[in-house]
C-alpha atoms as a PDB file:
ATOM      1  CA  UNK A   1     -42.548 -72.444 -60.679  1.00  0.00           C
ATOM      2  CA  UNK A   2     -44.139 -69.317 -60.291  1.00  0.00           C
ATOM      3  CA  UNK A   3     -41.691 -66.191 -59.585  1.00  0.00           C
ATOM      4  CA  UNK A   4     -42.213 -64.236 -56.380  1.00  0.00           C
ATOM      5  CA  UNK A   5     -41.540 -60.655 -58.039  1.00  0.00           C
ATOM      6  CA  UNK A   6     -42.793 -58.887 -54.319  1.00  0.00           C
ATOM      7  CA  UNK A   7     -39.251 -57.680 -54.340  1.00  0.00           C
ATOM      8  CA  UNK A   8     -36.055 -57.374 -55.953  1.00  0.00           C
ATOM      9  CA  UNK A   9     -33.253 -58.350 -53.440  1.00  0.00           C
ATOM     10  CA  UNK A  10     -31.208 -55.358 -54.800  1.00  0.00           C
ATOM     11  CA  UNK A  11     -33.468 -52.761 -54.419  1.00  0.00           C
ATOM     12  CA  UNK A  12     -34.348 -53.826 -50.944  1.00  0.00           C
ATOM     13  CA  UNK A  13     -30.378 -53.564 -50.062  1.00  0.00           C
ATOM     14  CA  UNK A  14     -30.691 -50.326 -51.399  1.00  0.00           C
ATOM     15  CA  UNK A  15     -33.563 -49.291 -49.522  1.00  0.00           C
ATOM     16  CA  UNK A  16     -31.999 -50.099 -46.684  1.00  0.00           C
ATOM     17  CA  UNK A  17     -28.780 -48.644 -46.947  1.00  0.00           C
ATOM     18  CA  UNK A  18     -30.922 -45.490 -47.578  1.00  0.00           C
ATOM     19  CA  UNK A  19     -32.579 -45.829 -44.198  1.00  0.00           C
ATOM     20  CA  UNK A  20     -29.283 -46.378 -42.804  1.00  0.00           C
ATOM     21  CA  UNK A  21     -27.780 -43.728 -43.945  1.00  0.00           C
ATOM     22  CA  UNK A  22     -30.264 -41.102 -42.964  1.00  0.00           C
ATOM     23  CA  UNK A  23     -30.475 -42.713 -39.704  1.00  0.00           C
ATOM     24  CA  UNK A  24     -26.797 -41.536 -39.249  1.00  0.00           C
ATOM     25  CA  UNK A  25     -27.248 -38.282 -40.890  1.00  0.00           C
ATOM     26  CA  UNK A  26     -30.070 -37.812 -37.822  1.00  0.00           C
ATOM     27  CA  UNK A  27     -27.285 -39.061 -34.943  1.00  0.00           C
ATOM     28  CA  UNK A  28     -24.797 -36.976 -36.572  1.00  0.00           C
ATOM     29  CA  UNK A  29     -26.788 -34.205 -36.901  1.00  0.00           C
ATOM     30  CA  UNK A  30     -28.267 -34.218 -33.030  1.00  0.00           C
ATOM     31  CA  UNK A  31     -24.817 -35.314 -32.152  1.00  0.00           C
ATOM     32  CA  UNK A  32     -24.046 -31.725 -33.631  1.00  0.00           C
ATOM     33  CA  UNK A  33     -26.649 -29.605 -32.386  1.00  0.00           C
ATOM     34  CA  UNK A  34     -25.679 -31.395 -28.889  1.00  0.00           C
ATOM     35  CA  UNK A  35     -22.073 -30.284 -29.388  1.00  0.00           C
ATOM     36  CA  UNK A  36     -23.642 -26.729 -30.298  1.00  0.00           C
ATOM     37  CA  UNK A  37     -25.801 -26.717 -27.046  1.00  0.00           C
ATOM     38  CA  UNK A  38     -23.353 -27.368 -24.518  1.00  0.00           C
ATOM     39  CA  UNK A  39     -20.829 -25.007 -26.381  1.00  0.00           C
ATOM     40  CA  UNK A  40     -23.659 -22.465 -25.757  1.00  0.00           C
ATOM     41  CA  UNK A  41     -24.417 -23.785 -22.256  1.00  0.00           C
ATOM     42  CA  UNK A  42     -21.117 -23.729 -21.585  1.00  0.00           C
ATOM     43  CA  UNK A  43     -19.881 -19.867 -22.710  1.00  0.00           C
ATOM     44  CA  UNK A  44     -23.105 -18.612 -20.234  1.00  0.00           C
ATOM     45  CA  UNK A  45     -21.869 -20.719 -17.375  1.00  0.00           C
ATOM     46  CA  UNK A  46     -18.429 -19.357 -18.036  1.00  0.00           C
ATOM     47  CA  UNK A  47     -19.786 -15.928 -18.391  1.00  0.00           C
ATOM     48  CA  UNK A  48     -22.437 -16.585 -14.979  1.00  0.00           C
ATOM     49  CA  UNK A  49     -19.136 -17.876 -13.176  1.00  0.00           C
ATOM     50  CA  UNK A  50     -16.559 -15.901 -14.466  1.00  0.00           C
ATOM     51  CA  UNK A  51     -19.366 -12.782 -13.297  1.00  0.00           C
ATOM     52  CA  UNK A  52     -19.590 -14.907  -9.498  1.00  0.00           C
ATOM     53  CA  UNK A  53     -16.008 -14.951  -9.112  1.00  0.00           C
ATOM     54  CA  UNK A  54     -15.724 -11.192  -9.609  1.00  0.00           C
ATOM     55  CA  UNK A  55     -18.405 -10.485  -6.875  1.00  0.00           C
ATOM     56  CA  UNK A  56     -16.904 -12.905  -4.311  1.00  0.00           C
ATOM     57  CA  UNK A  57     -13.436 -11.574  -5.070  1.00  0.00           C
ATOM     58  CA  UNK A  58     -15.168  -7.702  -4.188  1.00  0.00           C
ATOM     59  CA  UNK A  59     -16.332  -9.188  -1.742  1.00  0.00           C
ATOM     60  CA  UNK A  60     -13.224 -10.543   0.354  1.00  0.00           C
ATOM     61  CA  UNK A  61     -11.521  -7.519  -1.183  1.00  0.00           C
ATOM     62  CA  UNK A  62     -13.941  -5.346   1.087  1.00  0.00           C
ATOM     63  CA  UNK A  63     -13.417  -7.755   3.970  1.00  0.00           C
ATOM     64  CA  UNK A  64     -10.026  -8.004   4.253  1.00  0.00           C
ATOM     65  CA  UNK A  65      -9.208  -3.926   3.351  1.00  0.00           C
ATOM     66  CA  UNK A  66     -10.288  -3.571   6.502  1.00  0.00           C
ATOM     67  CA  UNK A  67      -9.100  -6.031   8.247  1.00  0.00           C
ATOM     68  CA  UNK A  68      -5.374  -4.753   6.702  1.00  0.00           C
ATOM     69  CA  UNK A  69      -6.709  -0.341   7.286  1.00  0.00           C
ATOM     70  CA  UNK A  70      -6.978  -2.101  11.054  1.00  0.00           C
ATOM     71  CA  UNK A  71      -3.662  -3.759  11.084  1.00  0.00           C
ATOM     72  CA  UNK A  72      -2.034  -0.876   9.547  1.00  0.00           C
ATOM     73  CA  UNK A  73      -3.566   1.650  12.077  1.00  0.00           C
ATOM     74  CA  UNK A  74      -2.250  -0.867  14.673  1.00  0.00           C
ATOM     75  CA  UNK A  75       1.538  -0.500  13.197  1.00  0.00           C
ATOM     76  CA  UNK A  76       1.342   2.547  13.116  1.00  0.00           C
ATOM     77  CA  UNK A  77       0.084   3.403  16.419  1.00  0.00           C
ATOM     78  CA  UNK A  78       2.938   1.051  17.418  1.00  0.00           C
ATOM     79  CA  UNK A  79       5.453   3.081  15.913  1.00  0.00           C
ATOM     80  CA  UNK A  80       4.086   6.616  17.424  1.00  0.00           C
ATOM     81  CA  UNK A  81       4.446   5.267  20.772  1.00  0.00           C
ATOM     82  CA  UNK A  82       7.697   4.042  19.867  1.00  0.00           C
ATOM     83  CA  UNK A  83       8.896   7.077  17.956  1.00  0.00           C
ATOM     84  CA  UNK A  84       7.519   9.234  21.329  1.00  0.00           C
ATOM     85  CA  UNK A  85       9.216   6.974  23.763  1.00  0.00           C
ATOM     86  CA  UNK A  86      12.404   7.144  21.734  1.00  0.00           C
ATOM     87  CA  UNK A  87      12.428  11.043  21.526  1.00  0.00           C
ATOM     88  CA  UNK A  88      12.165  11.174  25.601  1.00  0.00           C
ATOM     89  CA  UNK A  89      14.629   9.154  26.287  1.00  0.00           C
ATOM     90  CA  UNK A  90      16.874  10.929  23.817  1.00  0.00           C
ATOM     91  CA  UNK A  91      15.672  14.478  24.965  1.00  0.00           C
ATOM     92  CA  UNK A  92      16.554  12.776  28.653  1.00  0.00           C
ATOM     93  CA  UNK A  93      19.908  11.577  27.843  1.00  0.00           C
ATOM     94  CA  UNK A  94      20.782  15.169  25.585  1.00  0.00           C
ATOM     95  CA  UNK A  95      19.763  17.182  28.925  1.00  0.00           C
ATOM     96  CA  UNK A  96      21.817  14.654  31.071  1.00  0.00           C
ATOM     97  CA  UNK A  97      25.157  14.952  28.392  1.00  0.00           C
ATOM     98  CA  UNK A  98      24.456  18.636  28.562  1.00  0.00           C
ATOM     99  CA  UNK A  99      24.323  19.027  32.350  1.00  0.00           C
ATOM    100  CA  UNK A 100      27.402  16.882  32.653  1.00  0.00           C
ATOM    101  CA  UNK A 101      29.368  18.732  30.100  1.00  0.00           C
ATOM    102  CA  UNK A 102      28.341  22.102  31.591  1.00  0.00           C
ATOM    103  CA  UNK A 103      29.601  21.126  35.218  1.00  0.00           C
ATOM    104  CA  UNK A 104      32.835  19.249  33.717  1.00  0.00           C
ATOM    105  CA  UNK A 105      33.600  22.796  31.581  1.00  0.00           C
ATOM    106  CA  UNK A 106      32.358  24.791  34.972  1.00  0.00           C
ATOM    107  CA  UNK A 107      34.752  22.734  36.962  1.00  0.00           C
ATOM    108  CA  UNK A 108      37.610  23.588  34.669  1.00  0.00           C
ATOM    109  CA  UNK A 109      36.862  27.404  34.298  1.00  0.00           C
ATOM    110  CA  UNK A 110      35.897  27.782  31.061  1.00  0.00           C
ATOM    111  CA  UNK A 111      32.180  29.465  30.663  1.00  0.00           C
ATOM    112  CA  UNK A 112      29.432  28.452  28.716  1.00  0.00           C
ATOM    113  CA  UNK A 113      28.248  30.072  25.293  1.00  0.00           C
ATOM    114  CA  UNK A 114      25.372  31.876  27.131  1.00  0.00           C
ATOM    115  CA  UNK A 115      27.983  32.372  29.632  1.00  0.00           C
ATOM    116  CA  UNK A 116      30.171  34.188  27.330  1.00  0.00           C
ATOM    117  CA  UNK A 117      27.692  35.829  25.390  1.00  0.00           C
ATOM    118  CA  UNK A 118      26.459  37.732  28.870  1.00  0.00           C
ATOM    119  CA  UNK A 119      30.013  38.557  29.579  1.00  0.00           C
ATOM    120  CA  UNK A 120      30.096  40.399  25.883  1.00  0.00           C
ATOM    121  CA  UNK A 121      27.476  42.348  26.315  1.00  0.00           C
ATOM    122  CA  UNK A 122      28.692  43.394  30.023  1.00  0.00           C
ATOM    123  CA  UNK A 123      32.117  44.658  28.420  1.00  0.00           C
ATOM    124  CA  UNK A 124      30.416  46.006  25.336  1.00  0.00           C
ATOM    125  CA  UNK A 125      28.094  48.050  27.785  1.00  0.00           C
ATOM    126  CA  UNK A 126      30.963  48.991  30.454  1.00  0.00           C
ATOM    127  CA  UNK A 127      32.879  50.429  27.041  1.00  0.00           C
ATOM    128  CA  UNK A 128      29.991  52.599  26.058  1.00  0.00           C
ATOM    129  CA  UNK A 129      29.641  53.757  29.639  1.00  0.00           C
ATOM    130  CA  UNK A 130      33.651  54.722  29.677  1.00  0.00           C
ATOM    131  CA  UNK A 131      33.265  56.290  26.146  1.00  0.00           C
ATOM    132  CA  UNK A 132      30.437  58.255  27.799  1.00  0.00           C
ATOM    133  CA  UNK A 133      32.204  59.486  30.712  1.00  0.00           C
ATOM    134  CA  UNK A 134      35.691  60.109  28.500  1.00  0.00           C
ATOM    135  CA  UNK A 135      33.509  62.345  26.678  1.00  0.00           C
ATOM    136  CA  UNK A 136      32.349  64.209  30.175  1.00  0.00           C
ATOM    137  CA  UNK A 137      35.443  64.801  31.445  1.00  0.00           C
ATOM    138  CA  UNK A 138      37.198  66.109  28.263  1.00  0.00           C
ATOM    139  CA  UNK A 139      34.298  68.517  28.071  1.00  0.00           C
ATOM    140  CA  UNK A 140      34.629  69.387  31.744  1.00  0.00           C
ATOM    141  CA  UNK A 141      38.456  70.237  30.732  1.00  0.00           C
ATOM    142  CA  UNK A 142      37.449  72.615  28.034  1.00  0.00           C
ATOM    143  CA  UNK A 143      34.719  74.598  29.913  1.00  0.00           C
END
């Protein structure tokens, strides 16, 4: 019987397992540079969308500041009329009180500070006129 020595059985197990294992140093190895790529993909798309959401959010930021300036203009345009329709009625209902009061004090005699203050000045002129005219005669008396 004539030996086959083509190969040994051992060193073909070994080649093998060497072709196996650098087969799943390649997998591992594109699995890697995969994992690297869409790491990388990833970051720029976060960066590209993170960027997008910025610009939109200007943008309805723009949109709606005036849509609020309008509403707020509104308000406050509100409140003016409201403020000016308060202040005549209250300037209405002051010059009512006041005419009211005026007639009720009228009614019972007693004058009004304007009134009173005319009155002053009336005595306070009448007492400069008899000062005056004291002063006339006692020098008529001497001559």
């Amino acid at each position: 019987m004539a030996e086959n020595k083509d190969e040994d059985p051992s060193t073909e197990t070994s080649h093998e397992q060497q072709q196996m294992a650098e087969r799943i140093k390649d997998s591992a190895r594109q699995i890697w540079l995969a994992g690297l790529g869409a790491y990388t993909k990833a970051e720029e798309d976060a960066g590209r969308f993170f960027e997008r959401l910025v610009r939109e959010g200007e943008d309805i930021e723009e949109r709606t500041r005036g849509v609020v300036n309008r509403q707020v203009k509104a308000v406050e345009d509100s409140v003016d009329g409201v403020r000016e329709r308060a202040s005549g009625t209250w300037n209405r209902l002051e010059s009512v009180f006041d005419e009211r009061v005026s007639k009720a004090l009228d009614r019972l005699g007693i004058p009004m500070p304007g009134r009173v203050r005319d009155l002053e000045q009336q005595v306070q002129n009448l007492q400069e006129e008899v000062e005056k005219l004291r002063s006339e005669l006692e020098k008529q008396r001497r001559d």
